[in-house]
Protein backbone atom coordinates (compact mmCIF):
# COMPACT_ATOMS: atom_id res chain seq x y z
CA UNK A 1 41.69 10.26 25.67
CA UNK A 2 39.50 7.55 26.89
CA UNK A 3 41.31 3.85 28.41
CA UNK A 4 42.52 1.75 25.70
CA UNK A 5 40.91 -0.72 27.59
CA UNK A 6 37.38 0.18 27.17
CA UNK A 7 35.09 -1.49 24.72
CA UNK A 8 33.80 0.96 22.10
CA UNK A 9 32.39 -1.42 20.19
CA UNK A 10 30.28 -4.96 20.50
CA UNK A 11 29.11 -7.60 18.61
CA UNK A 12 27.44 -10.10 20.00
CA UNK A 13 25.72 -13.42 18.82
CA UNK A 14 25.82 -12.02 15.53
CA UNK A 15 24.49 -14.92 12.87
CA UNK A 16 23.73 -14.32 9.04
CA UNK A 17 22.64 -16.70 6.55
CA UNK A 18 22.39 -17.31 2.94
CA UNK A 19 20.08 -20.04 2.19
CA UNK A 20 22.15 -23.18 3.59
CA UNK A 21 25.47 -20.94 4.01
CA UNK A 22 25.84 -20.10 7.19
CA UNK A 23 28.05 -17.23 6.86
CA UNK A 24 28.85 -15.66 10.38
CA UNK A 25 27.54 -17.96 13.26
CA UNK A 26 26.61 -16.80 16.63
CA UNK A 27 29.66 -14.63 16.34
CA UNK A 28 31.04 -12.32 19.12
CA UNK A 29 34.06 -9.72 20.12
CA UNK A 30 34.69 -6.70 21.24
CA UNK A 31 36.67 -3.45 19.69
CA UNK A 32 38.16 -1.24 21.94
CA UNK A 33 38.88 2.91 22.27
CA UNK A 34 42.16 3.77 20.40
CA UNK A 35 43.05 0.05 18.92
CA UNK A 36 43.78 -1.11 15.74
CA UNK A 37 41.98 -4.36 16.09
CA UNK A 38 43.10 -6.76 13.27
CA UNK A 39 40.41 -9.15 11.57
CA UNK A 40 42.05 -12.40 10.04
CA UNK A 41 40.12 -15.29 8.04
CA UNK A 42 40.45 -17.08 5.40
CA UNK A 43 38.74 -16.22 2.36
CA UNK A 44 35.02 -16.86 3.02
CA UNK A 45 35.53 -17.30 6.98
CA UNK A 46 33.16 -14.10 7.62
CA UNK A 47 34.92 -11.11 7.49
CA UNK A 48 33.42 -9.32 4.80
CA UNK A 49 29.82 -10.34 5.93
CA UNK A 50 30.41 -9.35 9.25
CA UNK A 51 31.55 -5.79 8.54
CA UNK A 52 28.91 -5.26 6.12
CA UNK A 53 26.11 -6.40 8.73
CA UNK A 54 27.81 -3.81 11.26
CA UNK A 55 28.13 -1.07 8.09
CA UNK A 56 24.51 -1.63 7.01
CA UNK A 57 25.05 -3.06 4.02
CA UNK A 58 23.65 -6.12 5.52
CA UNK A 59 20.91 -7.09 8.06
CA UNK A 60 21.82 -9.31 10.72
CA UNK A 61 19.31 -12.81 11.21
CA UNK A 62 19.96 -12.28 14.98
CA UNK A 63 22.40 -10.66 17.46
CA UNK A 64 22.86 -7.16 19.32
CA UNK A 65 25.74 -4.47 17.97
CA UNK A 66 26.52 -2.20 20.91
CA UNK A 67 28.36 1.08 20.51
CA UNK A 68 29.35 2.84 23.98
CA UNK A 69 27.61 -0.04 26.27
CA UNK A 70 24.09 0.83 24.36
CA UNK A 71 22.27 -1.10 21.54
CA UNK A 72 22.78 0.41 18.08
CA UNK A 73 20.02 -0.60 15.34
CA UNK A 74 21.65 -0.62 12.16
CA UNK A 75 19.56 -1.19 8.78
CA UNK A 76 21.53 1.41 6.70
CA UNK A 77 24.78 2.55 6.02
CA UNK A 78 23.37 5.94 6.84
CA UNK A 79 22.71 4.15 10.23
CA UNK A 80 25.89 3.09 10.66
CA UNK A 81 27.11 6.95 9.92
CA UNK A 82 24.69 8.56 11.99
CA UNK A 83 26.13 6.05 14.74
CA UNK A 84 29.81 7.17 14.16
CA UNK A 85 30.97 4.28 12.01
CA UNK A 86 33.03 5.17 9.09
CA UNK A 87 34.12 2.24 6.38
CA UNK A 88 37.02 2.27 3.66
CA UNK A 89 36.14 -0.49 0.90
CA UNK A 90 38.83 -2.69 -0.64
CA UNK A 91 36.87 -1.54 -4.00
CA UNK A 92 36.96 2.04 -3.55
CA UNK A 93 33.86 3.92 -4.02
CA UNK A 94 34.60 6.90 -5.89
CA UNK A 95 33.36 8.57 -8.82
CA UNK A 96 36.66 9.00 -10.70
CA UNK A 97 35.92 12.19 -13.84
CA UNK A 98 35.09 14.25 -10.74
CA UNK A 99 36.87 16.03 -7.99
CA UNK A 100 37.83 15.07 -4.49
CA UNK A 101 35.49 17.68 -3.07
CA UNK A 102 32.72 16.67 -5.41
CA UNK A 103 33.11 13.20 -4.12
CA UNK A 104 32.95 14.33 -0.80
CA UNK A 105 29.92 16.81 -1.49
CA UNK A 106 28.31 13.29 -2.96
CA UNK A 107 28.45 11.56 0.33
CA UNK A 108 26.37 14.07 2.19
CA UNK A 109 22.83 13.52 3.31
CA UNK A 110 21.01 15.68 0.74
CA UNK A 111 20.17 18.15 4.17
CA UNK A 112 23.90 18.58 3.67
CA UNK A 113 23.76 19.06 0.02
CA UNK A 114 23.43 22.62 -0.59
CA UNK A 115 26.25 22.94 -2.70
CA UNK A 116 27.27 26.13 -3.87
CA UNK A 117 26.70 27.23 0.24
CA UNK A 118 28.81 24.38 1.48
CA UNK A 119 31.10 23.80 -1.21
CA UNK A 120 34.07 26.09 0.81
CA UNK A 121 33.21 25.05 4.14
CA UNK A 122 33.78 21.25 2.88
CA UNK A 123 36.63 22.39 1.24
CA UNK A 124 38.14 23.67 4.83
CA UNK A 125 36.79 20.39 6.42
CA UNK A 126 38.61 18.26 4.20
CA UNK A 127 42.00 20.42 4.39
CA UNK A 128 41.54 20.49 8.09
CA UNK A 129 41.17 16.56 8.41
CA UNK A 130 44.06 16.44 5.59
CA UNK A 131 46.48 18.13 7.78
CA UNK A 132 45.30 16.70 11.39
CA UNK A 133 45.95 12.88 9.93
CA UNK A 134 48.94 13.93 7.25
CA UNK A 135 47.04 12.87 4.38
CA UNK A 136 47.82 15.37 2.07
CA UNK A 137 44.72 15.51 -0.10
CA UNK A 138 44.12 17.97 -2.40
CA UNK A 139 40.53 18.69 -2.47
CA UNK A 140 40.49 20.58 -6.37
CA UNK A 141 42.32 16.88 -7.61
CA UNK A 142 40.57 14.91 -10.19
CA UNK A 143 39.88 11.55 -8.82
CA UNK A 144 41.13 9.75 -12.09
CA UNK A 145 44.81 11.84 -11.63
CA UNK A 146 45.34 10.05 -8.12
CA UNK A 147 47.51 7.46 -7.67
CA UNK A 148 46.09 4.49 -6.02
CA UNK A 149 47.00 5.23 -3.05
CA UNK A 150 46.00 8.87 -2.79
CA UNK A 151 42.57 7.25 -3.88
CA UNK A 152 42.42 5.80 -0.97
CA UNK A 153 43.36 8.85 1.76
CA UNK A 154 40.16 10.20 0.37
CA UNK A 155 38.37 7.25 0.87
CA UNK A 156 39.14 7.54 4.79
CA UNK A 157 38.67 11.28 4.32
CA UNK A 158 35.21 10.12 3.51
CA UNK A 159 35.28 7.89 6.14
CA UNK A 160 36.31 10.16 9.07
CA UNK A 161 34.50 13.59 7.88
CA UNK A 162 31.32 12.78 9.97
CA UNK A 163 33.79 12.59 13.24
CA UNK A 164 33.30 8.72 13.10
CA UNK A 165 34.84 6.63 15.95
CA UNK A 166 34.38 3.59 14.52
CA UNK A 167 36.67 2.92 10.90
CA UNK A 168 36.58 -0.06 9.10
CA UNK A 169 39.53 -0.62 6.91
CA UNK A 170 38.92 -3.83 4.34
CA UNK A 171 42.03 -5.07 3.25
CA UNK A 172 43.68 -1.76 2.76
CA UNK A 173 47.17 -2.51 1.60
CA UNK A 174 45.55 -4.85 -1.44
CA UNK A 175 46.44 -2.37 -3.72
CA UNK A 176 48.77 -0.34 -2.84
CA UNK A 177 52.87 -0.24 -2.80
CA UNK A 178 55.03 -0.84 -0.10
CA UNK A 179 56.25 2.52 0.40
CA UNK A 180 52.70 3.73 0.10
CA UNK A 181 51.70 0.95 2.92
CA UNK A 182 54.33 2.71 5.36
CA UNK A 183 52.54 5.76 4.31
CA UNK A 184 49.15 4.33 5.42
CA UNK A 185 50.39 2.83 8.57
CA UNK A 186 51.57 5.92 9.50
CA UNK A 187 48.27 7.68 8.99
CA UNK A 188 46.60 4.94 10.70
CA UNK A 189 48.70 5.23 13.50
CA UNK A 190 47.47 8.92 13.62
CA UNK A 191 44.34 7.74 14.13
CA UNK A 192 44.55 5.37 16.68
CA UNK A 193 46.54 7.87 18.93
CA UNK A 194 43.64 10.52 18.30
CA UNK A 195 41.04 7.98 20.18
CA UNK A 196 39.83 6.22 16.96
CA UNK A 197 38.48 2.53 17.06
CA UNK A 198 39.83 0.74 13.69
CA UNK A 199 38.71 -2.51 12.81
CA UNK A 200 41.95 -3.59 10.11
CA UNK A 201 40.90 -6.63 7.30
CA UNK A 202 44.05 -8.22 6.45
CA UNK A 203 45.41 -11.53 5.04
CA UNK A 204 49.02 -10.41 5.38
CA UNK A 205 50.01 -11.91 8.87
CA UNK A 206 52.72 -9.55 9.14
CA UNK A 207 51.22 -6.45 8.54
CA UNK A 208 48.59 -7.24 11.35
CA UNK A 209 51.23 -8.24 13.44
CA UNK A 210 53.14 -4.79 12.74
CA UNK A 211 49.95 -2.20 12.94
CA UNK A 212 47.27 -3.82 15.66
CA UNK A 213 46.90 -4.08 19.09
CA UNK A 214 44.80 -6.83 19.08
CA UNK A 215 43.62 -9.48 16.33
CA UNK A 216 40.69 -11.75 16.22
CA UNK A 217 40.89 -14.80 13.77
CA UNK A 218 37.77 -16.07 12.32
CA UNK A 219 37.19 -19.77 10.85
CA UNK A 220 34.05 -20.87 8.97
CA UNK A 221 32.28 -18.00 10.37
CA UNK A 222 33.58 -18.51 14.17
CA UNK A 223 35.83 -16.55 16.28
CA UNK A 224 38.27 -19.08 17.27
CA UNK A 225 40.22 -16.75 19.19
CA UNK A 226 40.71 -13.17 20.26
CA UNK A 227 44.89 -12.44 20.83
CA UNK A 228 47.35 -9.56 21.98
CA UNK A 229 49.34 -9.34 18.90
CA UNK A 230 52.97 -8.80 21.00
CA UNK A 231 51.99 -12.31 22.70
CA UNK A 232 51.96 -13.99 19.39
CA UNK A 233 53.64 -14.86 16.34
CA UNK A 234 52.61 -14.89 12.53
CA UNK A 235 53.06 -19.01 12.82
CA UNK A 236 50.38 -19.17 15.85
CA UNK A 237 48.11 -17.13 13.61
CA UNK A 238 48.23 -19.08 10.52
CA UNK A 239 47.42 -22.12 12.65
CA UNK A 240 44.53 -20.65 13.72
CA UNK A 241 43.62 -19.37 10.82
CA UNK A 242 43.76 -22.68 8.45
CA UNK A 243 43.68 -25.03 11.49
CA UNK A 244 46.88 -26.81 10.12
CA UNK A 245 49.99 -26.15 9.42
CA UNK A 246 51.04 -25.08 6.59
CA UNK A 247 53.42 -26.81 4.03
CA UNK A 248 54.89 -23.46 2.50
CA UNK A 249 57.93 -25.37 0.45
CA UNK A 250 57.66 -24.73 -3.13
CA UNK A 251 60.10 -27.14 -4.59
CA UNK A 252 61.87 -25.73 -7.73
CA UNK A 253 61.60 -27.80 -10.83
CA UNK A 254 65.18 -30.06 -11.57
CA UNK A 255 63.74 -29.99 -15.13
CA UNK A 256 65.27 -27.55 -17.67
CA UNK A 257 63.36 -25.35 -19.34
CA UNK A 258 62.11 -26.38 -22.72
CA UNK A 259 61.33 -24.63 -26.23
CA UNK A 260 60.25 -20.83 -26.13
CA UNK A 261 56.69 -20.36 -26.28
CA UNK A 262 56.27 -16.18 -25.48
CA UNK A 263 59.08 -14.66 -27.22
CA UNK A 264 58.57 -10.17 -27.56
CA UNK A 265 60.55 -8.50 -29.23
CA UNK A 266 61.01 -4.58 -29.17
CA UNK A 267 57.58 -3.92 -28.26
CA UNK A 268 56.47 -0.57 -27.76
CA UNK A 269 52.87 -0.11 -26.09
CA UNK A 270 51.39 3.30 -25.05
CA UNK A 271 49.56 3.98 -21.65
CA UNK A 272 45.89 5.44 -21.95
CA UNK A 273 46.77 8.90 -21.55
CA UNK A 274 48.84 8.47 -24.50
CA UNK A 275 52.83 8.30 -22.83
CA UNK A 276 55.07 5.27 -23.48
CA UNK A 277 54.70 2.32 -21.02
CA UNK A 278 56.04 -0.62 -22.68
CA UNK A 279 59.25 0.51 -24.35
CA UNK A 280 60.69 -1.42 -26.62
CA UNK A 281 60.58 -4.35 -24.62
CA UNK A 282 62.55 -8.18 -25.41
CA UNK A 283 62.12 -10.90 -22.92
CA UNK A 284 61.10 -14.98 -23.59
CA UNK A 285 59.36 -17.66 -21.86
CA UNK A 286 60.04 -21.41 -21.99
CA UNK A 287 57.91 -24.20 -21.33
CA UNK A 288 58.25 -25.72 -17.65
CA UNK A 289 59.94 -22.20 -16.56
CA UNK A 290 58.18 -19.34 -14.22
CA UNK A 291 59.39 -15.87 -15.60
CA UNK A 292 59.14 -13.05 -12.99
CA UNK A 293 58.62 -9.85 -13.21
CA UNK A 294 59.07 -7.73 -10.66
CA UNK A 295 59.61 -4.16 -9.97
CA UNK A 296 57.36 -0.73 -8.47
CA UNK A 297 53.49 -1.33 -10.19
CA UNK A 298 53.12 1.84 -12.73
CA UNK A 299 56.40 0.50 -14.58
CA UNK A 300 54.28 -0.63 -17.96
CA UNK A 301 53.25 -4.32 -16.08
CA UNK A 302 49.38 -3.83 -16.75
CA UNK A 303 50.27 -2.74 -20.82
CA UNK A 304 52.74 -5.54 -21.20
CA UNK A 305 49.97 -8.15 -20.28
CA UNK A 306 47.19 -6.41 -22.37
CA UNK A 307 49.38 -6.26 -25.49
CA UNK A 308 50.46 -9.49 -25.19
CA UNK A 309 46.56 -10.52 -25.12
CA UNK A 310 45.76 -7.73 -27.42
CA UNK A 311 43.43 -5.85 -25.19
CA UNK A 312 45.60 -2.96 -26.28
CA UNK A 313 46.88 -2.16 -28.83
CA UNK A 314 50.52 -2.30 -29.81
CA UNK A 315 52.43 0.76 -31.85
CA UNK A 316 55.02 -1.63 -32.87
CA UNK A 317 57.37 -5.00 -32.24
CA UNK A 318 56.16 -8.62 -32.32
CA UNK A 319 54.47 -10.85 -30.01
CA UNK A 320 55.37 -15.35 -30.90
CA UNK A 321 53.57 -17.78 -29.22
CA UNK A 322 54.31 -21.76 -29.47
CA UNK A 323 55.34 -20.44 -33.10
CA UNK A 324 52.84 -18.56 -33.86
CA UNK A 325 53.18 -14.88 -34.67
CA UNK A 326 50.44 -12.94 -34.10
CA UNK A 327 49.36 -9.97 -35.93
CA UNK A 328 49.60 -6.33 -34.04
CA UNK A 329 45.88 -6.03 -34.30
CA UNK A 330 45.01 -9.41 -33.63
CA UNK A 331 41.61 -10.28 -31.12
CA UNK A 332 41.57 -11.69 -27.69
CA UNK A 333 39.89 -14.69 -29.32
CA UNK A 334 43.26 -15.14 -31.87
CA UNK A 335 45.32 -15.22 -28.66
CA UNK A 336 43.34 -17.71 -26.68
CA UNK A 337 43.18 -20.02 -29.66
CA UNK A 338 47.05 -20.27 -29.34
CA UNK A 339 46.13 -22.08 -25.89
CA UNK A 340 47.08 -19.18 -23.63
CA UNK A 341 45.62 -18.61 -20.14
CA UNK A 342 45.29 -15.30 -18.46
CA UNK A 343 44.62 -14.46 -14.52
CA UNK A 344 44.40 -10.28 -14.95
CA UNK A 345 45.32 -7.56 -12.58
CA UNK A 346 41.49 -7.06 -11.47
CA UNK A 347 39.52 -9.97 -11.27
CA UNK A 348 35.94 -8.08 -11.09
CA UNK A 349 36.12 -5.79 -14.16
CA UNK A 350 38.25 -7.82 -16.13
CA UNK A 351 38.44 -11.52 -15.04
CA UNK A 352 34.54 -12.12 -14.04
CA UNK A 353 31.18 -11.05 -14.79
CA UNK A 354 29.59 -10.51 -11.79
CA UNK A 355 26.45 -10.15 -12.23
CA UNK A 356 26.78 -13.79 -14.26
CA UNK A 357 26.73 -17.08 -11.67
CA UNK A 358 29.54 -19.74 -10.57
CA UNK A 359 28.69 -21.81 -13.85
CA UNK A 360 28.42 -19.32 -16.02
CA UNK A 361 31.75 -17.16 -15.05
CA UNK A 362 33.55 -21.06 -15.22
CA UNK A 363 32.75 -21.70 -18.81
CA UNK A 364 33.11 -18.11 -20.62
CA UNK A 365 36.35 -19.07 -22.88
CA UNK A 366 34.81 -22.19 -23.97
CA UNK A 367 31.38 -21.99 -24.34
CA UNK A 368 31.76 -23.83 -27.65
CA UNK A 369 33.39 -27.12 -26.04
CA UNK A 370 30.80 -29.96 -27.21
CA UNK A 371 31.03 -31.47 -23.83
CA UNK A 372 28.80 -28.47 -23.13
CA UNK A 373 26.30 -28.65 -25.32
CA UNK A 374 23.09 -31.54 -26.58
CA UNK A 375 22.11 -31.15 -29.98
CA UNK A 376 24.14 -27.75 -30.75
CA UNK A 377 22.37 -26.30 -27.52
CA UNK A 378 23.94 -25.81 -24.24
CA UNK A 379 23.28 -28.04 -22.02
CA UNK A 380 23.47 -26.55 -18.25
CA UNK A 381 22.92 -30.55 -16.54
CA UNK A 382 26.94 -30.68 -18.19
CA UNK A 383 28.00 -27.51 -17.22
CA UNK A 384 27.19 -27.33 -13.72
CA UNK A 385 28.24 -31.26 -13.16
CA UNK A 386 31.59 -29.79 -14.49
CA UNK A 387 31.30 -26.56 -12.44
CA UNK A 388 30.47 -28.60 -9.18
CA UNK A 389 33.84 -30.65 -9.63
CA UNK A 390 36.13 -27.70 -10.09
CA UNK A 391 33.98 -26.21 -7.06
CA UNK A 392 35.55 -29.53 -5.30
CA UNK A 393 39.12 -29.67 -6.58
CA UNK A 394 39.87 -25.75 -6.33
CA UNK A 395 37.99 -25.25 -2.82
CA UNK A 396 35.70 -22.63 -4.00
CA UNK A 397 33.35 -21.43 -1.08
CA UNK A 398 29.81 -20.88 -2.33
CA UNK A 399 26.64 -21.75 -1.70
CA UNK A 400 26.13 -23.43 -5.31
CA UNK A 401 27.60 -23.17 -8.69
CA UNK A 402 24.28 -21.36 -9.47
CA UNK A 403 25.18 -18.43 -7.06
CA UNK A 404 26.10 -15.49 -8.31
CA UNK A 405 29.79 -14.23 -8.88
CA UNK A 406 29.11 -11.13 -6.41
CA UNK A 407 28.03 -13.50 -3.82
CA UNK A 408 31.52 -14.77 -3.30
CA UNK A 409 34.37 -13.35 -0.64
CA UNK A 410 36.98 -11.50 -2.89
CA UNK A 411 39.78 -15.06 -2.03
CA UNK A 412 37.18 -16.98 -3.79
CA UNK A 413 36.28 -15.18 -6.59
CA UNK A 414 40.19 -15.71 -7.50
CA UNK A 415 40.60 -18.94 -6.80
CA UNK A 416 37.70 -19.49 -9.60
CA UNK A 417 39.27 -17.23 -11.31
CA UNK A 418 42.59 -19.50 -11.53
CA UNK A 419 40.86 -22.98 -11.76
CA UNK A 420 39.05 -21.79 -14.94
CA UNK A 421 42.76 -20.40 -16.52
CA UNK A 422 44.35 -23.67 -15.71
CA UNK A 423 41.44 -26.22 -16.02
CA UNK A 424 42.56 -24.95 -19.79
CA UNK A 425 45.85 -27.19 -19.62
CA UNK A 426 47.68 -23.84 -21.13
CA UNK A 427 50.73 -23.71 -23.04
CA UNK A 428 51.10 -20.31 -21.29
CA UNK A 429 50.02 -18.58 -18.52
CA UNK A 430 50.07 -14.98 -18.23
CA UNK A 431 49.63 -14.25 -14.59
CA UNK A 432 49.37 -11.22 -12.94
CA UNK A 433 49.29 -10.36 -9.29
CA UNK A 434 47.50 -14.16 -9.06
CA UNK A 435 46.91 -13.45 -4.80
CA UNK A 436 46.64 -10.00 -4.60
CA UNK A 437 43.68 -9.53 -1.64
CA UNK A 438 43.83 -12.93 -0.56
CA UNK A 439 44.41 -15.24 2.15
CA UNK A 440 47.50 -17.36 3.32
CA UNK A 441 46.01 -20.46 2.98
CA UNK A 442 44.60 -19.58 -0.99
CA UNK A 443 48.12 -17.58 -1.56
CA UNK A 444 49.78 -21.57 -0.71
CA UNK A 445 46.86 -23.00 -2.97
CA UNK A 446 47.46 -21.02 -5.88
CA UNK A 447 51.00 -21.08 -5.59
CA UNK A 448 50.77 -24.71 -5.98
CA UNK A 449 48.87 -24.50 -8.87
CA UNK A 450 50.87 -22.51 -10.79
CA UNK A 451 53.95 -24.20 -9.84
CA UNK A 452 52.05 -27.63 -10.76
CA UNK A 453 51.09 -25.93 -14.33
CA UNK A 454 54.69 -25.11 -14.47
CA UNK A 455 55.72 -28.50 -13.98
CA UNK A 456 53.48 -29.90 -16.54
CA UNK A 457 55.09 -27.93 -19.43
CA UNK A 458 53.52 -24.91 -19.51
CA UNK A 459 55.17 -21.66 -19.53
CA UNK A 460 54.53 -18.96 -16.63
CA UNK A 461 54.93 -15.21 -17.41
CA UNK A 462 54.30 -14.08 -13.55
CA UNK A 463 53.73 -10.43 -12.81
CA UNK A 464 53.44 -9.15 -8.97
CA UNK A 465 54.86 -6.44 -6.98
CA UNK A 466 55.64 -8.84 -3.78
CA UNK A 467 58.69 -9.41 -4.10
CA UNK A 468 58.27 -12.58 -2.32
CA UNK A 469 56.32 -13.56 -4.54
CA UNK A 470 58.66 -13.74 -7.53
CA UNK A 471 61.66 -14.80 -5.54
CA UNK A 472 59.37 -18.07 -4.11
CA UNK A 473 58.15 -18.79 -7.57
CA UNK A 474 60.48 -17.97 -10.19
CA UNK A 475 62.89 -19.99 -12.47
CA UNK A 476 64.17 -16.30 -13.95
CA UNK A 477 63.59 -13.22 -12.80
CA UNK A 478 63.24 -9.77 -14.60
CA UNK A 479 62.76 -6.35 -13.28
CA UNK A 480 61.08 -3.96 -15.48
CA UNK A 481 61.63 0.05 -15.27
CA UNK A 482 59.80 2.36 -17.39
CA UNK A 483 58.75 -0.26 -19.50
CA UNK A 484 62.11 -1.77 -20.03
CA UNK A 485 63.35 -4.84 -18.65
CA UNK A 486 66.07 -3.25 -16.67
CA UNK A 487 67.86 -6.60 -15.68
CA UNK A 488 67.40 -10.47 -15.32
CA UNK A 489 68.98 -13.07 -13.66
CA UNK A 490 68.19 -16.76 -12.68
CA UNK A 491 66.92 -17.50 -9.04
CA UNK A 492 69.96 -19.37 -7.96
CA UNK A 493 71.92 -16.07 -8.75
CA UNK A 494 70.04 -13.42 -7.25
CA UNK A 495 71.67 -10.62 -5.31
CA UNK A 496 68.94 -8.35 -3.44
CA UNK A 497 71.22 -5.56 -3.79
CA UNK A 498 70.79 -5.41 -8.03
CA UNK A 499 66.78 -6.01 -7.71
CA UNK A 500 66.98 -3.11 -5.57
CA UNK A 501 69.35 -1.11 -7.89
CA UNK A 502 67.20 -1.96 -11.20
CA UNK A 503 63.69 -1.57 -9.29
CA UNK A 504 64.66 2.40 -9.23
CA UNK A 505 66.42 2.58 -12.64
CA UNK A 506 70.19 1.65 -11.68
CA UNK A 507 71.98 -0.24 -12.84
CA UNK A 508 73.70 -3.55 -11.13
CA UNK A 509 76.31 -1.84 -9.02
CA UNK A 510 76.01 1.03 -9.62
């Protein structure tokens, strides 16, 4: 194998702009043979753009990529392939009513798309690269029967097929469980010891500081510095990362809880395939109180939230808020008119319309609101003067409120995401994973907020599978099993040793 040492891959003076943004400015490092290299920014610092200028998916304004000492022109991501360079997308890219193999077979240059001829031979290929990095992919698997994180070992099956060198992992661990992140260190670790170069996107300081060799943090488009990540620590990073330090004290709220505003009782919800996921669930929610719910993702957390907002149906039970209870096949609209705010589990097909701009994604729930409108018509003078100030009070990067949704770093997209909720002054916020795929600094910013909203009044039914997450936050904390609530207890009483027990289906001591 080649020296660790030796750069595979360069970058140098790379600068892209949007308009006025200045996105990645005069920006330089160096990857070398068989490292994980980590990439750390903030949300908008450059990360994205720079990986999709050296994947093709952008064209740089100016700057030289080298691969192996020599100057690589890269217009395409079928340049980028041809030139070894393999990338795994934080929004995965596969089709999901076909097979793995098909998916595979779709990813070939059509020289390589003789199918019937090729189908077995790609079938051995991806067996072959299966067992070599212990992916355990089946190739005859229908992509919609994966689990999320099986989706992904055939997104770097993709990604390695062509013998690339050079794999770009964005965010990778967004999505996934943290047994299934062992699982992907593991593989990645594979990887690096067969001579890969892998460039690792990561706001989670301590996974970067448990899988890379090296890590480069980027601020407003700048490398501020290039470290050896056993000559560092995950405080040093953060520094350089936000340029401060970081005030990560959530102070719990002295208040007690007021009135219930959620209360569910017995509700019973069934997953799309048809199989209980909510089973006869009971929990409630006070006003100036954040209830927790923790426990493995799969356990009936994405049907709870849609049958509380009735984007699902529910078979049976009843669903009370602030006194008011609704009707089992109620709208979306009947819940939001009880003053209820919503972050959801996936803020691009459910949260946002993407293809709408900042403005327009800011004011969907209340496109009636007369401060929006002159004469009965809206009036977009009023909106964006409103969008512009929650631009400045949430720290939204963008290039304008008039920018489009997709034009935005996944961190900021959220963080709009959560202004717009809680601009709403909600009785109740239903939030789910609120910082999944982004940044320290935003993960302390939105914490704030919700804790703020919390004490304010309003009652906070929090979802997420950090654990960390719940224990910072909540006031009460429930862990849900097969769609049951499996145990609660108040923060000041937690024992790790029952969340553990009634996270697998045990009960405390047990």
């Amino acid at each position: 194998m080649e020296k660790q040492d030796q750069a595979k891959l360069e970058l140098k003076g790379i600068t892209k702009t949007f308009g006025d943004l200045i996105a990645v400015d005069d920006l330089s490092l160096a990857v070398n043979v068989g490292e994980v290299h980590g990439l750390l920014g903030e949300n908008g610092a450059g990360k994205s753009t720079l990986m999709n200028v050296l994947y093709g998916l952008l064209v740089a304004d100016s700057g030289e990529i080298l691969i192996d000492g020599r100057e690589t022109k890269i217009n395409s991501p079928r340049d980028a392939i041809s030139h070894g360079i393999g990338m795994v997308h934080q929004h995965f890219m596969l089709v999901p009513t076909i097979s793995v193999l098909e998916n595979v077979l779709l990813m070939l240059s059509n020289e390589e798309k003789a199918f019937l001829p090729k189908a077995k031979q790609v079938r051995k290929r991806i067996l072959d690269l299966s067992e070599k990095f212990a992916l355990d992919v089946d190739p005859n698997a229908l992509i919609r029967n994966l689990t999320v994180g099986q989706q992904q070992r055939v997104e770097i099956i993709k990604a390695v097929y062509n013998d690339s060198d050079i794999l770009i992992l964005d965010e990778p661990t967004a999505v996934l469980t943290p047994s299934e992140t062992v699982e992907l260190f593991s593989i990645i670790e594979r990887l690096r010891d067969s001579g890969k170069s892998i460039i690792f996107i990561s706001h989670k300081l301590q996974e970067l500081m448990d899988i890379s060799n090296r890590i480069t943090v980027l601020r407003n488009g700048k490398v501020i510095d290039t470290v050896m990540t056993n000559e560092t620590s995950a405080e040093e990073l953060s520094y350089l990362m936000i340029g401060k330090k970081l005030d990560l004290q959530l102070y719990r709220n002295i208040e007690p809880a007021g009135d219930i505003v959620l209360k569910v009782e017995d509700l019973l919800v069934k997953s799309m395939s048809g199989s209980i996921a909510v089973d006869h669930l009971n929990l409630e929610v006070r006003s100036g109180e954040i209830y927790g719910i923790a426990g493995v993702d799969g356990n009936g957390q994405s049907e709870l939230i849609k049958g509380i907002c009735s984007l699902t149906d529910c078979e049976s039970g009843s669903i009370t808020i602030a006194s008011n209870q609704l009707k089992l096949m109620c709208s979306p609209k009947d819940v939001l008119e009880c003053n209820v705010a919503h972050i959801p589990e996936d803020r691009q097909r459910i949260g946002t319309v993407m293809s709408m701009n900042v403005s327009e994604n800011l004011v969907l729930h209340n496109i009636d609101d007369p401060r929006f409108r002159s004469h009965k018509l809206l009036d977009w003078n009023k909106i964006n003067q409103y969008s512009e100030a929650i631009v400045e009070k949430y720290d939204i990067r963008t290039s304008g409120v008039e920018a489009p949704m997709s034009s935005l770093s996944g961190g900021n997209q959220q963080k709009l995401l959560v202004a717009r909720e809680l601009m709403k002054e909600p009785k109740l916020l239903l939030a789910m994973h609120p910082t999944r795929g982004v940044d320290i600094g935003a993960i302390d910013f939105i914490h704030k907020q919700i804790v703020a909203a919390r004490n304010d009044g309003c009652a906070v039914l929090l979802i997420s599978t950090e654990l960390e997450e719940i224990l910072s936050l909540s006031d009460r904390i429930g862990v849900i099993y097969k769609g049951k609530i499996k145990g609660e207890v108040s923060r000041d009483k937690v024992k790790m040793k029952d969340i553990a027990m009634w996270m697998v289906g045990k009960g405390a001591g047990d």
